[in-house]
C-alpha atoms as a PDB file:
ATOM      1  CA  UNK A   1     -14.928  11.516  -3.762  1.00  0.00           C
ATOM      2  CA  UNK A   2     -11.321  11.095  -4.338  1.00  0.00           C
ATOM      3  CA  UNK A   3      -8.848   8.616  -5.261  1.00  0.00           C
ATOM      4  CA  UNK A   4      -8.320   5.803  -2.632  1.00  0.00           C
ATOM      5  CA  UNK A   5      -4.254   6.207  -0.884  1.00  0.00           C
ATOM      6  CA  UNK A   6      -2.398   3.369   0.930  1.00  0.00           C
ATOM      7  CA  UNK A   7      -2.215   4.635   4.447  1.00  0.00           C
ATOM      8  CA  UNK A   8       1.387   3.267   4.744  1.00  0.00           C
ATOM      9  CA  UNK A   9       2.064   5.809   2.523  1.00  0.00           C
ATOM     10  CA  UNK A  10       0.144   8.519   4.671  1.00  0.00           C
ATOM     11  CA  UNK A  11       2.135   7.149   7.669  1.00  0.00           C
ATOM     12  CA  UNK A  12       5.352   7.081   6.085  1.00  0.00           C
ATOM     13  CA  UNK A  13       5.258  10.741   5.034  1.00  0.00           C
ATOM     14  CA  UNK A  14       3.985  11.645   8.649  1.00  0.00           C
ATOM     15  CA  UNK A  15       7.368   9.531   9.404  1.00  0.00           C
ATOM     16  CA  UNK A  16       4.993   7.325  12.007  1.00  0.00           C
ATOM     17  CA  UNK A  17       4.771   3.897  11.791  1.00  0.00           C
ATOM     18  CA  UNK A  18       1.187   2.580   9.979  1.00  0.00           C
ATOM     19  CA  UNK A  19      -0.388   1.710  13.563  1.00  0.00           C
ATOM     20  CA  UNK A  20       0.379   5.344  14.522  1.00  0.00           C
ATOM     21  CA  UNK A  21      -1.969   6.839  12.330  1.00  0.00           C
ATOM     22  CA  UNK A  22      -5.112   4.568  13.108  1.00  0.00           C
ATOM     23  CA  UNK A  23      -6.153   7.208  15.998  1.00  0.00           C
ATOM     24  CA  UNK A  24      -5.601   9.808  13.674  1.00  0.00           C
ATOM     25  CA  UNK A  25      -8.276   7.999  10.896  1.00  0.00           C
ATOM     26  CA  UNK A  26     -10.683   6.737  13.428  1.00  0.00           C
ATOM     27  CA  UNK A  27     -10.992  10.540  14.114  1.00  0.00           C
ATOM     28  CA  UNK A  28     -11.215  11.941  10.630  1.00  0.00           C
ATOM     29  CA  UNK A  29     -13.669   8.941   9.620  1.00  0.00           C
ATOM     30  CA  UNK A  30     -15.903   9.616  12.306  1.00  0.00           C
ATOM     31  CA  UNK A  31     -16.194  13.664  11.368  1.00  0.00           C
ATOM     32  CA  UNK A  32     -16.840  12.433   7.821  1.00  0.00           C
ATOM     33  CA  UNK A  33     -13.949  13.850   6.866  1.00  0.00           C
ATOM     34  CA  UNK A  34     -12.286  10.527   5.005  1.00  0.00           C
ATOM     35  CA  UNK A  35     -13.779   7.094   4.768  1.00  0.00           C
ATOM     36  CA  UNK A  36     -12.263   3.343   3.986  1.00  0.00           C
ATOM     37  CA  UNK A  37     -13.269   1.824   0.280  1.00  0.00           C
ATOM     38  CA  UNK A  38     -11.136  -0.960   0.819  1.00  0.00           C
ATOM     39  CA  UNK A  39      -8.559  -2.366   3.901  1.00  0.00           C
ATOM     40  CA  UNK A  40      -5.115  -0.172   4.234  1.00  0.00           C
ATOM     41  CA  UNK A  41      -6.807   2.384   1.969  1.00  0.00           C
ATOM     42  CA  UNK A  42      -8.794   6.277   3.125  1.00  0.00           C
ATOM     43  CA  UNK A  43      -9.747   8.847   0.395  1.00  0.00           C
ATOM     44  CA  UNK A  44     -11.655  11.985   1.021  1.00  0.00           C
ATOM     45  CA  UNK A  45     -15.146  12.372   1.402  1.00  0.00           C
ATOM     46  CA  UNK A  46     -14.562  16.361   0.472  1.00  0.00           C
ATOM     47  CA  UNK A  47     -14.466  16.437  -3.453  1.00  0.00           C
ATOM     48  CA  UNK A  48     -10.666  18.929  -4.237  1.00  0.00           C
ATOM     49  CA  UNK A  49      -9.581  18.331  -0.274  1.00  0.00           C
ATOM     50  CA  UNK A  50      -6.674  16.602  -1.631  1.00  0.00           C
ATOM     51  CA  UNK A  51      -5.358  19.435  -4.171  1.00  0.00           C
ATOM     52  CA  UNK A  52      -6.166  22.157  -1.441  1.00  0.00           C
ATOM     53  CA  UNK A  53      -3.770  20.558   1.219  1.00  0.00           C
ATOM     54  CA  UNK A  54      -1.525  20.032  -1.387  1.00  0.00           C
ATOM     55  CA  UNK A  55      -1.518  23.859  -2.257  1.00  0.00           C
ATOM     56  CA  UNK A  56      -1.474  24.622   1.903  1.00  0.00           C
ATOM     57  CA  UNK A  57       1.462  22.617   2.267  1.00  0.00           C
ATOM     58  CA  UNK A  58       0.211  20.362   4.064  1.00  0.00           C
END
């Protein structure tokens, strides 16, 4: 699993305010693709999904 991130720091590099994104992770949490360890925090559920965006650019 990987390391817990603030999602007003996911928001603010999507350059959307935090309540903008909570579509967005209600999605991703529901394909299992992310999940909540603790409030205002997501981290993957995919173990390297974090260094492969990161090498996509994305």
């Amino acid at each position: 699993m990987g390391s817990p991130v603030a999602t007003e720091n996911i928001a603010t590099q999507l350059k959307k305010p935090a309540s903008g994104t909570s579509i967005l992770r209600s999605s991703l949490i529901e394909k299992g693709l992310i999940y909540s360890p603790a409030y205002g925090k997501i981290a993957f559920t995919v173990p390297g999904m974090k260094d492969y965006l990161s090498r996509a650019g994305l």
